[in-house]
PDB file of N, CA and C in Angstrom:
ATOM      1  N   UNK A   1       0.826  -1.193   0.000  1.00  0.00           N
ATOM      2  CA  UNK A   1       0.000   0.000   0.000  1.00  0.00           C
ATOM      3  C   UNK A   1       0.874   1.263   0.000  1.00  0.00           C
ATOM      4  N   UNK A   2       1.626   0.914   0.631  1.00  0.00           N
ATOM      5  CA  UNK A   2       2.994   2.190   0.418  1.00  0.00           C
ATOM      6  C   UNK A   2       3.303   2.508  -0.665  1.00  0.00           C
ATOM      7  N   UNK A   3       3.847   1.431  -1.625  1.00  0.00           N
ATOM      8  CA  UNK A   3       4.426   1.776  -3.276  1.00  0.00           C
ATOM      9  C   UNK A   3       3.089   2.327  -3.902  1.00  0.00           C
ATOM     10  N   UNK A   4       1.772   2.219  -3.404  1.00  0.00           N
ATOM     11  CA  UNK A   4       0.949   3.052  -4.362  1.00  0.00           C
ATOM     12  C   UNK A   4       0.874   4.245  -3.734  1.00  0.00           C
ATOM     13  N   UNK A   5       0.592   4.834  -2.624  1.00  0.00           N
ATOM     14  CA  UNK A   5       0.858   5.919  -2.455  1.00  0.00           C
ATOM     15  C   UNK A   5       2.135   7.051  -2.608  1.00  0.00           C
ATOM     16  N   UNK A   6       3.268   6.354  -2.510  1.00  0.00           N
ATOM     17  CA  UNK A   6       4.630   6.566  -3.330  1.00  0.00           C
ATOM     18  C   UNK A   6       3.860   7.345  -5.015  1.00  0.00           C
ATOM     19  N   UNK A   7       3.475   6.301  -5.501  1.00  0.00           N
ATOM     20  CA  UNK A   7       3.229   5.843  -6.940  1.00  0.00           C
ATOM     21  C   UNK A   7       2.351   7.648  -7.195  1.00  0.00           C
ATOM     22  N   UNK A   8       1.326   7.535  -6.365  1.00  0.00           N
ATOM     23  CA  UNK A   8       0.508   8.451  -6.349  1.00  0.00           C
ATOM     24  C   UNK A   8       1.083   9.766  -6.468  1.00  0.00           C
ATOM     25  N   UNK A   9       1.580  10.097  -5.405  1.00  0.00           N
ATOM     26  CA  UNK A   9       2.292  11.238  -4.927  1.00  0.00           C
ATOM     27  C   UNK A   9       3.206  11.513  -6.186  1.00  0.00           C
ATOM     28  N   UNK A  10       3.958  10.283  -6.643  1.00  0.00           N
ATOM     29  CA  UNK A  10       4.896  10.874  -7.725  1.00  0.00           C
ATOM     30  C   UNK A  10       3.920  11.664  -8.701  1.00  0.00           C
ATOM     31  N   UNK A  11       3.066  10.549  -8.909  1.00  0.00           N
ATOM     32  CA  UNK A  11       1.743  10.966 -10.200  1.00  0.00           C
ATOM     33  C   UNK A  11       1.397  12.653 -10.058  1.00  0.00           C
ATOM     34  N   UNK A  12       0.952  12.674  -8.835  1.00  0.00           N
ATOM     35  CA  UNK A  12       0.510  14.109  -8.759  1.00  0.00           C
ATOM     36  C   UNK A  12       1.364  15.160  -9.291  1.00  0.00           C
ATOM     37  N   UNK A  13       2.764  14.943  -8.954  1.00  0.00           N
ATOM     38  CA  UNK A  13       3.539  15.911  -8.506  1.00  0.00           C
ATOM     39  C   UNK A  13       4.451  16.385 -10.134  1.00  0.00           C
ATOM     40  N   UNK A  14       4.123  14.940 -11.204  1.00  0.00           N
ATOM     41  CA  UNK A  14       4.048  15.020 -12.614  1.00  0.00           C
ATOM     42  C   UNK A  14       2.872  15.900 -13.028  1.00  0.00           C
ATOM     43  N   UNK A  15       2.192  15.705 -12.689  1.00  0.00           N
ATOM     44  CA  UNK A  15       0.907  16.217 -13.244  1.00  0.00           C
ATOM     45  C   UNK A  15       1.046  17.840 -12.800  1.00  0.00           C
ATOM     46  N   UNK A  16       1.575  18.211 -11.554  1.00  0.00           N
ATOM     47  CA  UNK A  16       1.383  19.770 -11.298  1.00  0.00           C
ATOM     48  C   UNK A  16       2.365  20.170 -12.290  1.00  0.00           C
ATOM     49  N   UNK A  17       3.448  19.882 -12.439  1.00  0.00           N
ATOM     50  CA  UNK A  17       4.916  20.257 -13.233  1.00  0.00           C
ATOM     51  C   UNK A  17       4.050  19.849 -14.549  1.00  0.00           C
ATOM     52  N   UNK A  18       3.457  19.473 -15.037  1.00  0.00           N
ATOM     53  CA  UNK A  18       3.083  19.397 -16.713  1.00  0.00           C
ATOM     54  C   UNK A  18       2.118  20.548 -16.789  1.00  0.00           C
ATOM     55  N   UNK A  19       1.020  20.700 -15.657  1.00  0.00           N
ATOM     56  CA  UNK A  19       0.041  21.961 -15.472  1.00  0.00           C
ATOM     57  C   UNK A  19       0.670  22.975 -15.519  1.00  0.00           C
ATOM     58  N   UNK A  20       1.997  23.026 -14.695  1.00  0.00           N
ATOM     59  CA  UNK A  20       2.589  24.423 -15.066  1.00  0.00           C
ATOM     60  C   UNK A  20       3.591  24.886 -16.278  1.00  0.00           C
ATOM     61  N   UNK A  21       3.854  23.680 -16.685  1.00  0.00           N
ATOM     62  CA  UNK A  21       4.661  23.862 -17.772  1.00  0.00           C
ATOM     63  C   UNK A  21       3.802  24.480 -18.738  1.00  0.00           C
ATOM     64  N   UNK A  22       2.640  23.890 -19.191  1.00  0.00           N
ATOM     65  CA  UNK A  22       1.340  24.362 -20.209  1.00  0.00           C
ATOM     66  C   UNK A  22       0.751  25.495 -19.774  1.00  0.00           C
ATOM     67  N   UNK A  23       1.084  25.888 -18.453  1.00  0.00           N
ATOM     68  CA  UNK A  23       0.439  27.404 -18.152  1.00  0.00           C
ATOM     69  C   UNK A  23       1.706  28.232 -18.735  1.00  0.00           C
ATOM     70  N   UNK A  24       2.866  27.964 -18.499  1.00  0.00           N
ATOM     71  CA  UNK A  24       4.001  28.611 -18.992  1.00  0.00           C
ATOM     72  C   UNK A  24       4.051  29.188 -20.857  1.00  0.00           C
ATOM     73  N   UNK A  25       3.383  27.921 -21.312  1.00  0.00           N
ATOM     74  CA  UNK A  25       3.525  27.692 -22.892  1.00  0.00           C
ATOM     75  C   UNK A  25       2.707  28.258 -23.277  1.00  0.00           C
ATOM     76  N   UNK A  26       1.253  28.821 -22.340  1.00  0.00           N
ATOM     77  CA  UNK A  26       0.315  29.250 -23.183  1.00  0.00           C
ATOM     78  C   UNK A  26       0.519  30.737 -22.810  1.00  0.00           C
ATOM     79  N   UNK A  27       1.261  31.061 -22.506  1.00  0.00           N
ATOM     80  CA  UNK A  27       1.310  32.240 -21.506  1.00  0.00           C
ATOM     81  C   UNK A  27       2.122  32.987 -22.702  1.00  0.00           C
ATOM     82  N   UNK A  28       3.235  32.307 -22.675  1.00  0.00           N
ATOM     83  CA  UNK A  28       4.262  32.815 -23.396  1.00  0.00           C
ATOM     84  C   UNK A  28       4.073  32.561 -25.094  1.00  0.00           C
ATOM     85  N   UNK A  29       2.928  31.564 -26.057  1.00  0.00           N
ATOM     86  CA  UNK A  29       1.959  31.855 -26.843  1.00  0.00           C
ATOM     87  C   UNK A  29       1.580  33.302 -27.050  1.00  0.00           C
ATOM     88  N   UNK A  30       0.875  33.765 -25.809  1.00  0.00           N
ATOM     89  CA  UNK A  30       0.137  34.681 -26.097  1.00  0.00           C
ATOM     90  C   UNK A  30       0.858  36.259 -26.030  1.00  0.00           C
ATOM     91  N   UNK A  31       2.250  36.205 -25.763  1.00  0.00           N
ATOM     92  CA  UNK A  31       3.277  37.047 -26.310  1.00  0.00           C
ATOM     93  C   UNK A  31       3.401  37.145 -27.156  1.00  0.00           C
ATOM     94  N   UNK A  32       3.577  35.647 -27.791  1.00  0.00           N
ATOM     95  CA  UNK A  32       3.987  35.928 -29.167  1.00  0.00           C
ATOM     96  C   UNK A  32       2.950  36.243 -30.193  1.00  0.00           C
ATOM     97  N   UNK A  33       1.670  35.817 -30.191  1.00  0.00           N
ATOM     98  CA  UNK A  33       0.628  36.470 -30.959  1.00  0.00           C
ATOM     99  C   UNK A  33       0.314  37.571 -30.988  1.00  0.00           C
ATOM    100  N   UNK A  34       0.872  38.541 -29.334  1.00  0.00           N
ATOM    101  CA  UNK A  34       0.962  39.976 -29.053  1.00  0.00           C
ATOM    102  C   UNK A  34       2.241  40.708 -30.081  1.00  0.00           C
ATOM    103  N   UNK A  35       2.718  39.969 -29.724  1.00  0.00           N
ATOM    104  CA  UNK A  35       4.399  40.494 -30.746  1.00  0.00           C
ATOM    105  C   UNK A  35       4.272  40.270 -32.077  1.00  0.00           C
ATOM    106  N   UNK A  36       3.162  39.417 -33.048  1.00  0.00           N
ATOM    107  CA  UNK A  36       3.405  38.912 -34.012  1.00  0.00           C
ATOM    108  C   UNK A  36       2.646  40.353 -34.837  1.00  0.00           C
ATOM    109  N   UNK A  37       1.733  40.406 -33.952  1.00  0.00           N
ATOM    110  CA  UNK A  37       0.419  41.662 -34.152  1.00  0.00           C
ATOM    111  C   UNK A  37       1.247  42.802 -34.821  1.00  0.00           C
ATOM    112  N   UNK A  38       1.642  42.909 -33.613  1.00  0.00           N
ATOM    113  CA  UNK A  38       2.534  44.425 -33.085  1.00  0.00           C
ATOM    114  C   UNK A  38       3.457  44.867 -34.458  1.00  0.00           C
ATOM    115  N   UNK A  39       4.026  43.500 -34.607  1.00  0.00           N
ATOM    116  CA  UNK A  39       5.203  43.624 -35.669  1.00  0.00           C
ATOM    117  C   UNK A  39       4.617  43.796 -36.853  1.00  0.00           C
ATOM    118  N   UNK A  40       3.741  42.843 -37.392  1.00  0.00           N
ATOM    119  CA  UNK A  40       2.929  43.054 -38.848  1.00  0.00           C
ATOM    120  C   UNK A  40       2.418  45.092 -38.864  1.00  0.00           C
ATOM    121  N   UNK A  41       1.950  45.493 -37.636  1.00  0.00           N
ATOM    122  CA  UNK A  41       1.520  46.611 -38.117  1.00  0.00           C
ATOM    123  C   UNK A  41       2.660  47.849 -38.273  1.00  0.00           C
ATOM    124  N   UNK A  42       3.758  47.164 -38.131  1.00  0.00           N
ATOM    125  CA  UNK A  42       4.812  48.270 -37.670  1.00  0.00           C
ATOM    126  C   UNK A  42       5.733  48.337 -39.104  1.00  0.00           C
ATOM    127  N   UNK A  43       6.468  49.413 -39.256  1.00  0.00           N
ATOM    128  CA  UNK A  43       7.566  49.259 -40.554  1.00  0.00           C
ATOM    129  C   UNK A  43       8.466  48.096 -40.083  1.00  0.00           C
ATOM    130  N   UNK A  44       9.359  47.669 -41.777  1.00  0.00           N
ATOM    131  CA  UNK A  44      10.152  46.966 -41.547  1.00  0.00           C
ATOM    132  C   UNK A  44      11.235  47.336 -40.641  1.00  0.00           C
ATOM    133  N   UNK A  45      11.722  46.482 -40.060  1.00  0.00           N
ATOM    134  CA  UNK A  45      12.778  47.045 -39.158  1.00  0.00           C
ATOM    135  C   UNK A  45      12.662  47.265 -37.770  1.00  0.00           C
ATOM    136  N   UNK A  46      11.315  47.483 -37.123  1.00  0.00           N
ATOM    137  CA  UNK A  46      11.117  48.376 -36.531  1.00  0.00           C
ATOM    138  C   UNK A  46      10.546  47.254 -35.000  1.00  0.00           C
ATOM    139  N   UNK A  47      11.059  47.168 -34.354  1.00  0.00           N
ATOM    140  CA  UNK A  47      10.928  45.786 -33.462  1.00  0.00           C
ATOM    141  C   UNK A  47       9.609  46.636 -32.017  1.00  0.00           C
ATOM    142  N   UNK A  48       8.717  45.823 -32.520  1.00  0.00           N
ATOM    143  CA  UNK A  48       8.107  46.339 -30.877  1.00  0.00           C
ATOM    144  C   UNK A  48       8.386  45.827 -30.062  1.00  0.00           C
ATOM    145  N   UNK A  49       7.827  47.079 -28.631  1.00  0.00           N
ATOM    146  CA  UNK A  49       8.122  46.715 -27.339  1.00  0.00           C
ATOM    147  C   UNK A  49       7.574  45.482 -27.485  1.00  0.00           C
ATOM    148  N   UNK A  50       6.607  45.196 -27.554  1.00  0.00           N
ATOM    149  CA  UNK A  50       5.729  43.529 -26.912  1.00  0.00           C
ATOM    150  C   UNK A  50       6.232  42.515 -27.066  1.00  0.00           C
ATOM    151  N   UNK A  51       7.405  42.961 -28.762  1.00  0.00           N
ATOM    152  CA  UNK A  51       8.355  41.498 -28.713  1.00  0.00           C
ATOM    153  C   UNK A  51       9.819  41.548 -27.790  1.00  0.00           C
ATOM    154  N   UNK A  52       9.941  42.177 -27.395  1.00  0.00           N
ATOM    155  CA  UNK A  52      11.308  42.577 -26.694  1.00  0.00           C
ATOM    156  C   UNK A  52      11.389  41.236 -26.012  1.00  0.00           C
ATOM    157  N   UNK A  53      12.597  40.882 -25.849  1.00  0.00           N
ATOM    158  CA  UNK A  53      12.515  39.598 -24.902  1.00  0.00           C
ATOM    159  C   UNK A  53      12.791  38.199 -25.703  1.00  0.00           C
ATOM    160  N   UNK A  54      11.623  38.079 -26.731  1.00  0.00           N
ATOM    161  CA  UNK A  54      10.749  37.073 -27.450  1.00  0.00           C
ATOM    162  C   UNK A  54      11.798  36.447 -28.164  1.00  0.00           C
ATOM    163  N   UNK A  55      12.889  37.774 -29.138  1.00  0.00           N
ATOM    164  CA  UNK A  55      13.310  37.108 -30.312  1.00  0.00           C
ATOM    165  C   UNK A  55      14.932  37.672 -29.668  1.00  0.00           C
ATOM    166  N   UNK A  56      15.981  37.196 -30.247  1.00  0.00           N
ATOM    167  CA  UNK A  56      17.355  37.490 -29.769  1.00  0.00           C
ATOM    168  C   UNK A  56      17.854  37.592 -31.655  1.00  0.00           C
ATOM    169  N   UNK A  57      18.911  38.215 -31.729  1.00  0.00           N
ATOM    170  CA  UNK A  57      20.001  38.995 -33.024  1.00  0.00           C
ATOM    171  C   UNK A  57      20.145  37.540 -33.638  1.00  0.00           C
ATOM    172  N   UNK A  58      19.956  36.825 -33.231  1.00  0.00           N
ATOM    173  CA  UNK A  58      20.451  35.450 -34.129  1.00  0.00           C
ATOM    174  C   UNK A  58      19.508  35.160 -34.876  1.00  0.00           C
ATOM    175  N   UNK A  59      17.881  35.546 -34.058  1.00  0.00           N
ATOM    176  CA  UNK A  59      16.597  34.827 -35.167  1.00  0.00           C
ATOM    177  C   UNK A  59      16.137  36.151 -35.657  1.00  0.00           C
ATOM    178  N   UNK A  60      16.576  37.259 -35.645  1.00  0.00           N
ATOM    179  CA  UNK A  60      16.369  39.138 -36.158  1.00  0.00           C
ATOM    180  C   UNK A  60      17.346  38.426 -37.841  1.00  0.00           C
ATOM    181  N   UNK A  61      18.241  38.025 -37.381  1.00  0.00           N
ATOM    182  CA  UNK A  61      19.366  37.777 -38.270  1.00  0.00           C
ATOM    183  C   UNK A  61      18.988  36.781 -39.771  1.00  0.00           C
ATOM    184  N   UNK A  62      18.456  35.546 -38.740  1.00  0.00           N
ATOM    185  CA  UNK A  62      17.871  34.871 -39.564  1.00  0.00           C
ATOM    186  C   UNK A  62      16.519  35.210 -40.656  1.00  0.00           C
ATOM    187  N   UNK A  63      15.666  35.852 -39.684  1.00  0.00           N
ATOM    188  CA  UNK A  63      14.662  36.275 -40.406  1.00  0.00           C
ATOM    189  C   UNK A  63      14.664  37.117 -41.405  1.00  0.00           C
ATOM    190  N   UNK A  64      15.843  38.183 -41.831  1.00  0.00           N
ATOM    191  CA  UNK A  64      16.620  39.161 -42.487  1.00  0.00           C
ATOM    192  C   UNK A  64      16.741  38.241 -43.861  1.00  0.00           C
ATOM    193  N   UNK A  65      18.032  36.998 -43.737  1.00  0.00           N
ATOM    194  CA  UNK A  65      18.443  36.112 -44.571  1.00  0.00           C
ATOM    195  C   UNK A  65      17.200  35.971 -45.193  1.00  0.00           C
ATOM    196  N   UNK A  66      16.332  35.163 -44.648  1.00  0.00           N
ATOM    197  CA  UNK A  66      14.814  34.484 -45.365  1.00  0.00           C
ATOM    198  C   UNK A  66      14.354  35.871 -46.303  1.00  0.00           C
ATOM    199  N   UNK A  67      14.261  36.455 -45.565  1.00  0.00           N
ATOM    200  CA  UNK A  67      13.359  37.810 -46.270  1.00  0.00           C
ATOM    201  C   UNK A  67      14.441  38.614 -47.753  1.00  0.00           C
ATOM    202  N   UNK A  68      14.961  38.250 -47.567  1.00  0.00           N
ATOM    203  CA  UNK A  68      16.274  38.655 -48.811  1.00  0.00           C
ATOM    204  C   UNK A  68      16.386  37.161 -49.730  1.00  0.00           C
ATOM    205  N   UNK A  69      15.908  36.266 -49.310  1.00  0.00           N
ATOM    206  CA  UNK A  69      16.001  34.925 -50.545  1.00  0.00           C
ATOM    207  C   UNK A  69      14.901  35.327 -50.735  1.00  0.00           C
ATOM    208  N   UNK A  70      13.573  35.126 -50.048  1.00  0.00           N
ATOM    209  CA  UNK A  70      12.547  35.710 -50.985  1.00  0.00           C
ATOM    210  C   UNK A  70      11.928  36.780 -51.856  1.00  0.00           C
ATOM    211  N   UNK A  71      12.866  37.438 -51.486  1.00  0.00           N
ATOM    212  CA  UNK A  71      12.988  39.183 -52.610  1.00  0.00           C
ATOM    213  C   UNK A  71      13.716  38.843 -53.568  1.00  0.00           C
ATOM    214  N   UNK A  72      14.719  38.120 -53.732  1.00  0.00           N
ATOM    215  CA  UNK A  72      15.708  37.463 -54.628  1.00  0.00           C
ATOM    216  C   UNK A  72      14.812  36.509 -55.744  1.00  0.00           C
ATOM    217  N   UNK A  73      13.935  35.508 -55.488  1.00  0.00           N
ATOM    218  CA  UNK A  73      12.889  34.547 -55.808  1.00  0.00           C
ATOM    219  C   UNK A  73      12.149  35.005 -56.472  1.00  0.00           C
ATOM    220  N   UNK A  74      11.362  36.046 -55.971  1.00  0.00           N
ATOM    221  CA  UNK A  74      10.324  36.887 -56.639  1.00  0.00           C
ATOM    222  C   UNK A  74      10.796  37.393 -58.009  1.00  0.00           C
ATOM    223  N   UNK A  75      11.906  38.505 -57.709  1.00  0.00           N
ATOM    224  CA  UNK A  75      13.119  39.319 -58.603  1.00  0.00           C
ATOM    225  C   UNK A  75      13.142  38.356 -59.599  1.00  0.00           C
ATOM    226  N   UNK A  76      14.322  37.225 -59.479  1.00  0.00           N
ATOM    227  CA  UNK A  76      13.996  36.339 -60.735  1.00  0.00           C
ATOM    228  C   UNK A  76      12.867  35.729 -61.424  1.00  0.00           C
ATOM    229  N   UNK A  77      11.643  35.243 -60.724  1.00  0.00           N
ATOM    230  CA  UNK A  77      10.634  34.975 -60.781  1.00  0.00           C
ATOM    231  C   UNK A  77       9.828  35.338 -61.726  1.00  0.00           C
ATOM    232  N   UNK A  78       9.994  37.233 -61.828  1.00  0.00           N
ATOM    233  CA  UNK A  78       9.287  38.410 -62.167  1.00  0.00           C
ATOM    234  C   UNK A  78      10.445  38.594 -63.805  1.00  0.00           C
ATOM    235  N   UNK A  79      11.126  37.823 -63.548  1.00  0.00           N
ATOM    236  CA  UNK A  79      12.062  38.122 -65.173  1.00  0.00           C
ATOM    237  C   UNK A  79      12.220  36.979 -65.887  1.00  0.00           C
ATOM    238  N   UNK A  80      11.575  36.045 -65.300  1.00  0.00           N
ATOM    239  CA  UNK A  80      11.229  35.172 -65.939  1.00  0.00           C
ATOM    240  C   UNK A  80      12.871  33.857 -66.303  1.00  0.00           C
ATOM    241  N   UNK A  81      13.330  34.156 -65.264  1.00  0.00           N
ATOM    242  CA  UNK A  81      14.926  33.445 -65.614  1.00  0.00           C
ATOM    243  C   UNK A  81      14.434  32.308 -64.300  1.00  0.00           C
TER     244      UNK A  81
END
């Protein structure tokens, strides 16, 4: 009767740590749908407060790269090469 209450207790104590992990994930979700907002209405370049935090110079960086192959894509695209 011991190893199930053991058993139990572990159970629970998984279950609070997964509850808070998913409160964490949805939390921090709803930053980023705040930041995603923010950014679409803003000029290029132009980083809002709401994302501050969210994104770090490496994925600013990356997202730069992407956005310059697809101007590149189009460009040829549009000339028919």
């Amino acid at each position: 009767m011991t190893d199930l209450r053991d058993s139990l207790g572990h159970f629970k104590a998984m279950h609070a740590n997964a509850c808070n992990a998913l409160d964490a994930l949805e939390a921090k979700n709803e930053k980023l749908e705040i930041a995603l907002a923010d950014a679409i209405r803003r000029p290029m370049g132009v980083i809002p407060a709401s994302a501050e935090g969210l994104v770090g110079v490496t994925e600013l960086d990356a997202a730069e790269a992407r956005r310059v192959r697809v101007a590149q894509k189009k460009s040829t695209a549009a000339l028919g090469v």
